[in-house]
PDB file of N, CA and C in Angstrom:
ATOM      1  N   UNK A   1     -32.504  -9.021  38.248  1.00  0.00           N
ATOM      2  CA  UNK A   1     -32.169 -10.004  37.244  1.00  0.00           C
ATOM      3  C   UNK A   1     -33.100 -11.194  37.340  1.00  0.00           C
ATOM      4  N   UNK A   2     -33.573 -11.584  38.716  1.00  0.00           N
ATOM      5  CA  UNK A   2     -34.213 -12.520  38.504  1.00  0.00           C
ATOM      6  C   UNK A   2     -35.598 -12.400  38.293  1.00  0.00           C
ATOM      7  N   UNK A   3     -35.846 -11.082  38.195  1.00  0.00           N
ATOM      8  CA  UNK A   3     -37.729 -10.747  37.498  1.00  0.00           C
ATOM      9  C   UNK A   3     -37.376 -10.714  35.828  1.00  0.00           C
ATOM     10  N   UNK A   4     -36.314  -9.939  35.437  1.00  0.00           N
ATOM     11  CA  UNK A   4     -36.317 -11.061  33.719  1.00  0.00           C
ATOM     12  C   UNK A   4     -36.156 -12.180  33.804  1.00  0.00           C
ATOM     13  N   UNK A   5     -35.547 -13.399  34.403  1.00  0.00           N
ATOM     14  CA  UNK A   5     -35.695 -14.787  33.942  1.00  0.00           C
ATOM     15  C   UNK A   5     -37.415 -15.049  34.381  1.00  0.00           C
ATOM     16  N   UNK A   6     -37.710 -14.656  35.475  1.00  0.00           N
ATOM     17  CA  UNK A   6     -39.266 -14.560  35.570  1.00  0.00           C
ATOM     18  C   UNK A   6     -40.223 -14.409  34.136  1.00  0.00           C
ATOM     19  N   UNK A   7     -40.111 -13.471  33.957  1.00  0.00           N
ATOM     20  CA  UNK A   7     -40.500 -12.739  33.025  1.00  0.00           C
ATOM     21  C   UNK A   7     -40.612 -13.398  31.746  1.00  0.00           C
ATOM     22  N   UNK A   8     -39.207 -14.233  31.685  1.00  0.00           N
ATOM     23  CA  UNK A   8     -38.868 -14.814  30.299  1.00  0.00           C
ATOM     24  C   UNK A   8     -39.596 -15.833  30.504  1.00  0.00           C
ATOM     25  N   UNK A   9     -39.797 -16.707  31.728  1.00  0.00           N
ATOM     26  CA  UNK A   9     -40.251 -18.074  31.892  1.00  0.00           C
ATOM     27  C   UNK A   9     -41.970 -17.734  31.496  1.00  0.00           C
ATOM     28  N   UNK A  10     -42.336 -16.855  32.270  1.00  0.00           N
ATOM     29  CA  UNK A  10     -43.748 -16.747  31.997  1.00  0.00           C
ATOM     30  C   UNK A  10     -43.961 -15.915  30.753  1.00  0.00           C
ATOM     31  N   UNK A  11     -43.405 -15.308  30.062  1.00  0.00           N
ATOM     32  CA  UNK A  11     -43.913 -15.365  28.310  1.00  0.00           C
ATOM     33  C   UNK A  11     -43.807 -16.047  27.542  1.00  0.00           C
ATOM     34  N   UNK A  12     -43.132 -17.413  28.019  1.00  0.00           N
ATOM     35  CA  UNK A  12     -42.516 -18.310  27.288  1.00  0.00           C
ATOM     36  C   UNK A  12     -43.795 -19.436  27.501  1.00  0.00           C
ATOM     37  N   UNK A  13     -44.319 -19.110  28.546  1.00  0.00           N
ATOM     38  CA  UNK A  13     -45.766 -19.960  29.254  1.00  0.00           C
ATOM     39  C   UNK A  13     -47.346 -19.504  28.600  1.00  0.00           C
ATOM     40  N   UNK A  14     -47.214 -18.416  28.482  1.00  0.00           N
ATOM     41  CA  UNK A  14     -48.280 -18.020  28.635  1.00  0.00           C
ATOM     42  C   UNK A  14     -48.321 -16.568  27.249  1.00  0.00           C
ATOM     43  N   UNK A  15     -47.148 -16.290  26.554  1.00  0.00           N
ATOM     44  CA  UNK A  15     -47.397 -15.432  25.439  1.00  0.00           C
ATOM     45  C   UNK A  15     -46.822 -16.364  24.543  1.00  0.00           C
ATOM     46  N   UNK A  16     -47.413 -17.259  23.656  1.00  0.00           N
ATOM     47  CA  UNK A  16     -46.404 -18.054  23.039  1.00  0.00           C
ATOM     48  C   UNK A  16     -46.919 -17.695  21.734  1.00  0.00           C
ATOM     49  N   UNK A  17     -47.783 -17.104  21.289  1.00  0.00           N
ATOM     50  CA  UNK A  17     -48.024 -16.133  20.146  1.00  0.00           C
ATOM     51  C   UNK A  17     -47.006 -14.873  20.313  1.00  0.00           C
ATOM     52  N   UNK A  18     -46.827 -13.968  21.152  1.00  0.00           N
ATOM     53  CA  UNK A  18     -45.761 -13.201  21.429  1.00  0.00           C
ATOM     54  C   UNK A  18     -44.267 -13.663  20.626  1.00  0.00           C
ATOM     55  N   UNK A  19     -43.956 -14.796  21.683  1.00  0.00           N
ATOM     56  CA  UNK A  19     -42.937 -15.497  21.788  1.00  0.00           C
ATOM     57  C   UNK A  19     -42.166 -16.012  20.048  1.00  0.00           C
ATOM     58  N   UNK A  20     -43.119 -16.707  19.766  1.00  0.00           N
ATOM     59  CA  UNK A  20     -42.993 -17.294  18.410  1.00  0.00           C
ATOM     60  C   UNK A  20     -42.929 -16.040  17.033  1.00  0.00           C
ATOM     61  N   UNK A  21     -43.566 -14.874  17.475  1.00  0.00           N
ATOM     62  CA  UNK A  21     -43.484 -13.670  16.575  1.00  0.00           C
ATOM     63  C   UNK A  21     -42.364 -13.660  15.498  1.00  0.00           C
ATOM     64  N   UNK A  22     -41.943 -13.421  14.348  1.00  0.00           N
ATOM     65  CA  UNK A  22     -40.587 -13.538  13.357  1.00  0.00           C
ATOM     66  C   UNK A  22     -40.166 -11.938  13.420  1.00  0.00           C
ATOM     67  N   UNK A  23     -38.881 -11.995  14.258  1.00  0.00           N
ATOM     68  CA  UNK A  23     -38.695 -10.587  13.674  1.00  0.00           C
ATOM     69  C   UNK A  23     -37.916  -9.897  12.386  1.00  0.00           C
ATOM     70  N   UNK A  24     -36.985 -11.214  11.982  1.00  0.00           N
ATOM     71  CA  UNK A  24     -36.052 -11.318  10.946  1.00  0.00           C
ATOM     72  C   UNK A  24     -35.936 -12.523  10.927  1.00  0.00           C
ATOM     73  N   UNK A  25     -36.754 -13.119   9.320  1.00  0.00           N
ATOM     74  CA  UNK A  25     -35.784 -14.573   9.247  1.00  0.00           C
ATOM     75  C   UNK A  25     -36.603 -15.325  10.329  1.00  0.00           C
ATOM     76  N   UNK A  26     -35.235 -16.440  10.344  1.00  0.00           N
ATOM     77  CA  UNK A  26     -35.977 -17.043  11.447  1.00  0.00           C
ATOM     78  C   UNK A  26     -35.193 -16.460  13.283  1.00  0.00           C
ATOM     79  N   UNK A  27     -35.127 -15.122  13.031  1.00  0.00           N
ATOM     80  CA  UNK A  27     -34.645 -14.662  14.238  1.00  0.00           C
ATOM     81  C   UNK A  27     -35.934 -14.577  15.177  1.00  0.00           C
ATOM     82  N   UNK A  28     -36.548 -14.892  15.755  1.00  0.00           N
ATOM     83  CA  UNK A  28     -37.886 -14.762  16.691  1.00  0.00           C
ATOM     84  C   UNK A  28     -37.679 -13.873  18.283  1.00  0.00           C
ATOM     85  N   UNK A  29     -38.874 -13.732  19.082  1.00  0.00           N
ATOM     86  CA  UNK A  29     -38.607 -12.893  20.156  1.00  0.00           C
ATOM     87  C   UNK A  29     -37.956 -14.043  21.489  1.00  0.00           C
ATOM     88  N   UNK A  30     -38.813 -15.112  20.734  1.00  0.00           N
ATOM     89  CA  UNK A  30     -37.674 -15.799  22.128  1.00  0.00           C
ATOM     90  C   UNK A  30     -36.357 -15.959  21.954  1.00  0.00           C
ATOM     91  N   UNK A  31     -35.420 -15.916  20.805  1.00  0.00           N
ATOM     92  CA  UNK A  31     -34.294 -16.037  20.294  1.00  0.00           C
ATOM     93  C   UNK A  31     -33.442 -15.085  20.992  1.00  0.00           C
ATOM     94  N   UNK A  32     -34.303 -13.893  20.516  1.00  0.00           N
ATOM     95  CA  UNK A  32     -33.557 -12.457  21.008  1.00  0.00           C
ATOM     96  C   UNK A  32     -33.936 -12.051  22.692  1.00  0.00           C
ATOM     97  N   UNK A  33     -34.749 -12.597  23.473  1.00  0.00           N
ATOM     98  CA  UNK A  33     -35.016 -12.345  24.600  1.00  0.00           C
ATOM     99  C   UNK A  33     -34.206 -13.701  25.501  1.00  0.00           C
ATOM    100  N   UNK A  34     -33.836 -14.213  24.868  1.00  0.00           N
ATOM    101  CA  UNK A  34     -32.790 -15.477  25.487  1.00  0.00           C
ATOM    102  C   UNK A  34     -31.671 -15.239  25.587  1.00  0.00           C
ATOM    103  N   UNK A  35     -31.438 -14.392  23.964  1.00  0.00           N
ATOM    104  CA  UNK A  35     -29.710 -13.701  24.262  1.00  0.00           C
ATOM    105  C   UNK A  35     -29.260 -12.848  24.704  1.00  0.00           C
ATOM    106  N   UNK A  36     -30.831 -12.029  25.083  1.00  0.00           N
ATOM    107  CA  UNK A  36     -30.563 -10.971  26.417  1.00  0.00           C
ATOM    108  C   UNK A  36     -30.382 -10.966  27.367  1.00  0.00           C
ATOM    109  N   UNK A  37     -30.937 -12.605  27.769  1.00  0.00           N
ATOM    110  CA  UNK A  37     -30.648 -12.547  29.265  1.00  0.00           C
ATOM    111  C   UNK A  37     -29.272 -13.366  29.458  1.00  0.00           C
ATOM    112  N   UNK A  38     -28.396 -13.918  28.538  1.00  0.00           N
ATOM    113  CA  UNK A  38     -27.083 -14.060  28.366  1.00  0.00           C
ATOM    114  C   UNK A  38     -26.430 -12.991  28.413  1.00  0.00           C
ATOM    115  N   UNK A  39     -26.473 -11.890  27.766  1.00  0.00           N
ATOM    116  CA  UNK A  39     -26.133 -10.206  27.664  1.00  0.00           C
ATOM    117  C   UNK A  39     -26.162  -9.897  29.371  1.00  0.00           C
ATOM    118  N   UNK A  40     -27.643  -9.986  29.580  1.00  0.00           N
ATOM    119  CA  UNK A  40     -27.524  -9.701  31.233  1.00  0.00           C
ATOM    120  C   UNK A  40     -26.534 -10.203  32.202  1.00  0.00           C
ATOM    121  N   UNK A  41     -27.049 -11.665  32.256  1.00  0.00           N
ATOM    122  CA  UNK A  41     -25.947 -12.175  32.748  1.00  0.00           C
ATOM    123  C   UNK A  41     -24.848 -12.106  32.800  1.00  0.00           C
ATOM    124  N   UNK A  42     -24.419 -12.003  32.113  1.00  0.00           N
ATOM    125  CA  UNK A  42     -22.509 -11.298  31.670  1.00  0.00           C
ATOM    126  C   UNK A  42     -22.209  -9.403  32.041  1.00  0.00           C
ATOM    127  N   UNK A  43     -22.925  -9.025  31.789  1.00  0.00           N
ATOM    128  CA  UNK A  43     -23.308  -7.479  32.353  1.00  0.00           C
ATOM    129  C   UNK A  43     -22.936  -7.652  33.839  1.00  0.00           C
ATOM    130  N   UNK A  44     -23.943  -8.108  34.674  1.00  0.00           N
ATOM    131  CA  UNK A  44     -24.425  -8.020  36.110  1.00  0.00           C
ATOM    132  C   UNK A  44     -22.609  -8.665  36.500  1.00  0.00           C
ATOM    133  N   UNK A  45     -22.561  -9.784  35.860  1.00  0.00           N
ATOM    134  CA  UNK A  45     -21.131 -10.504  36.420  1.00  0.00           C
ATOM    135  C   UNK A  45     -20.065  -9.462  36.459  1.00  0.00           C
ATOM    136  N   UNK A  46     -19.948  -8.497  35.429  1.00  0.00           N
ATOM    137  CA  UNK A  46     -18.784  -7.646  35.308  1.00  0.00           C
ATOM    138  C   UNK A  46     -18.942  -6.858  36.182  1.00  0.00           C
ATOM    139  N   UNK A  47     -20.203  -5.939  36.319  1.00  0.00           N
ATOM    140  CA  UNK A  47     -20.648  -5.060  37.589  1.00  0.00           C
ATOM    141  C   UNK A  47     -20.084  -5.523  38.991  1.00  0.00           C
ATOM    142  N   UNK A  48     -20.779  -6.966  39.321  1.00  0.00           N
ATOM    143  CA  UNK A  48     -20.389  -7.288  40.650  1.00  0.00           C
ATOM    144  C   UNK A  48     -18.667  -6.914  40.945  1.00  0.00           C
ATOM    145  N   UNK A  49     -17.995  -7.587  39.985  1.00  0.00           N
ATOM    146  CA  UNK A  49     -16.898  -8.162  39.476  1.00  0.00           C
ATOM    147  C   UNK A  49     -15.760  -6.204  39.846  1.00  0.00           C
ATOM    148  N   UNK A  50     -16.363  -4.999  39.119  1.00  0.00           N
ATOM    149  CA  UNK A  50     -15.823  -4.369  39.231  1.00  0.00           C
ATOM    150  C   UNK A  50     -16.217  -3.443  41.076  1.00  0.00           C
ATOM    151  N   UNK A  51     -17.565  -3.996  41.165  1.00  0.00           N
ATOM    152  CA  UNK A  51     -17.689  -3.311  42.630  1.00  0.00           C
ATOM    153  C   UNK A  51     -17.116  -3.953  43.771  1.00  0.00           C
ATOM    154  N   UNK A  52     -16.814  -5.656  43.408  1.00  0.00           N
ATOM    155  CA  UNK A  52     -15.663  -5.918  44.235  1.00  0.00           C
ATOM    156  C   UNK A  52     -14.821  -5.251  44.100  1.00  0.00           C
ATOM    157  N   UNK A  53     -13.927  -5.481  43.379  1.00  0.00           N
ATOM    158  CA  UNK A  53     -13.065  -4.862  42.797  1.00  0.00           C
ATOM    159  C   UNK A  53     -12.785  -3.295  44.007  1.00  0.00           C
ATOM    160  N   UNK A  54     -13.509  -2.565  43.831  1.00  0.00           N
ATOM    161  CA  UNK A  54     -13.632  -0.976  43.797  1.00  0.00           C
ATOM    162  C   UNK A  54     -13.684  -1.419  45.393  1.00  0.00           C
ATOM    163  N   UNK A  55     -14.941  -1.444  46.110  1.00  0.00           N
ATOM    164  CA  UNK A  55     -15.337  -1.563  46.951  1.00  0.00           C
ATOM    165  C   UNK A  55     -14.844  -2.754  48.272  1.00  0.00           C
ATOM    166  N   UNK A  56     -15.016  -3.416  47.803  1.00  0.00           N
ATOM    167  CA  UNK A  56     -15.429  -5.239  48.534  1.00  0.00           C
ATOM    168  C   UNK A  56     -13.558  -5.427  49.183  1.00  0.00           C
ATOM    169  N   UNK A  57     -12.776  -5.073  48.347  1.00  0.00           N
ATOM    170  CA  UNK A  57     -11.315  -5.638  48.231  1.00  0.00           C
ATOM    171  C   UNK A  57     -10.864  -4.524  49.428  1.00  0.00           C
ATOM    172  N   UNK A  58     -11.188  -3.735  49.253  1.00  0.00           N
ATOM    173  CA  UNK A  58     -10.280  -2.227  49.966  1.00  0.00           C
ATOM    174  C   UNK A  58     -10.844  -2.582  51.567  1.00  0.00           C
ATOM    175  N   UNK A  59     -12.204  -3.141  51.567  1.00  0.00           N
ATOM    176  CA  UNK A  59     -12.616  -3.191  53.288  1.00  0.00           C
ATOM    177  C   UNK A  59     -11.851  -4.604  53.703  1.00  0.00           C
ATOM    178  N   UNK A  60     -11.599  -5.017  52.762  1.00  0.00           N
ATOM    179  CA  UNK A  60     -11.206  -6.650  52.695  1.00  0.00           C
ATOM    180  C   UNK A  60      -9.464  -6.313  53.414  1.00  0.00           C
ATOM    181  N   UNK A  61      -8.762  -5.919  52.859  1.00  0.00           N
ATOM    182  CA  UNK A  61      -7.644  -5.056  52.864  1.00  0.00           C
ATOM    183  C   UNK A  61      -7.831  -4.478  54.666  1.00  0.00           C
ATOM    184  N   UNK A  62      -8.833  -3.453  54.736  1.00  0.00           N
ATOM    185  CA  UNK A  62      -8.377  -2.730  55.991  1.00  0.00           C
ATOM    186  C   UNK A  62      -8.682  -3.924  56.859  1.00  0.00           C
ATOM    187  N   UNK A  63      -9.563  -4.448  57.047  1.00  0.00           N
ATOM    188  CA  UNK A  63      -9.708  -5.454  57.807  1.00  0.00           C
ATOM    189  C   UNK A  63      -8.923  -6.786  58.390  1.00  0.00           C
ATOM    190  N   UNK A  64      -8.054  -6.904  57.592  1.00  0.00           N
ATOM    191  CA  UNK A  64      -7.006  -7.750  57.539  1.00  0.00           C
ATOM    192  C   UNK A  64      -5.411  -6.758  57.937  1.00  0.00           C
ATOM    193  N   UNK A  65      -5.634  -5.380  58.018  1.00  0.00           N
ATOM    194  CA  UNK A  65      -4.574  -4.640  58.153  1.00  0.00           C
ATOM    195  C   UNK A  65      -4.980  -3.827  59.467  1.00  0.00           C
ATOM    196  N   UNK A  66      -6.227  -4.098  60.017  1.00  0.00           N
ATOM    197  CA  UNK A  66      -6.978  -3.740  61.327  1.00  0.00           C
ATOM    198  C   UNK A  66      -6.263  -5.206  63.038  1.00  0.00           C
ATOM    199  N   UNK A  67      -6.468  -6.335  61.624  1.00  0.00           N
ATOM    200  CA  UNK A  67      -6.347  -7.446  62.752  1.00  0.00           C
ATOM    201  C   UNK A  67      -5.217  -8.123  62.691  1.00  0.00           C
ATOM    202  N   UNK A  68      -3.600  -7.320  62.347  1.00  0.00           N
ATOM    203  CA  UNK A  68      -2.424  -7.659  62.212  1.00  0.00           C
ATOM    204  C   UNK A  68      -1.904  -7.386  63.179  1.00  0.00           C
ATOM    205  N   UNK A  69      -1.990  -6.610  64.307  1.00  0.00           N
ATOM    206  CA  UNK A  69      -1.389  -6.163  65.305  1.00  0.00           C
ATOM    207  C   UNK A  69      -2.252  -6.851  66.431  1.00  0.00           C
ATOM    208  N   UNK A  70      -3.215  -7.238  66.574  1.00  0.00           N
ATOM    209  CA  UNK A  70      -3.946  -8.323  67.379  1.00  0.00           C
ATOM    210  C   UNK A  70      -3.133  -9.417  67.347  1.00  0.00           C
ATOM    211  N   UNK A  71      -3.003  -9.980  65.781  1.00  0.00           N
ATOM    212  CA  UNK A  71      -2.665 -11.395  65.652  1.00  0.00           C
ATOM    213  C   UNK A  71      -0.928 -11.059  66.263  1.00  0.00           C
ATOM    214  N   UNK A  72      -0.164 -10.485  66.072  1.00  0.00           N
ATOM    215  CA  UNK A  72       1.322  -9.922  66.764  1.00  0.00           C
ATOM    216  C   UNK A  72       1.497 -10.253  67.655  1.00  0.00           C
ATOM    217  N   UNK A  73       0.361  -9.529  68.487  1.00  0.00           N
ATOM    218  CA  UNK A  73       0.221  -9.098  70.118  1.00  0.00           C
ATOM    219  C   UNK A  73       0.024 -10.327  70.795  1.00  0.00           C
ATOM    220  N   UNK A  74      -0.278 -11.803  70.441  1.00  0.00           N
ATOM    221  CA  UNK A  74      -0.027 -12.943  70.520  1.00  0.00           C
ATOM    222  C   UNK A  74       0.740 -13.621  71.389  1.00  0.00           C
TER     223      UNK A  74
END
């Protein structure tokens, strides 16, 4: 994710004929390559979001159900 904001910063630097291109209207490529990386952003968040979820919570879980009989044994 962070080689597209890369990416975006330096075409935004250095392709600004690119950049400024009309693809509809006044819809342009930086318009639509800005709201992609909003798209991304929100993507990647849900991903993380469900591999916690899936993953992250369940070790989270044994681990805390590993060190209950320690904390007892007290």
């Amino acid at each position: 994710m962070a080689a597209w904001y890369l990416l975006y910063v330096i075409a935004a630097v250095f392709a600004r004929g690119l950049m400024r291109h009309r693809l509809a209207g006044d819809v342009n490529v930086t318009l639509v390559l800005g709201l992609l990386e909003f798209a991304g952003t929100f993507l990647l968040a849900r991903r993380y979001a469900r591999y916690s979820r899936e993953v992250l919570d369940p070790l989270r879980a044994q681990v805390v159900a590993d060190s209950e009989p320690r904390a007892a044994g007290r």
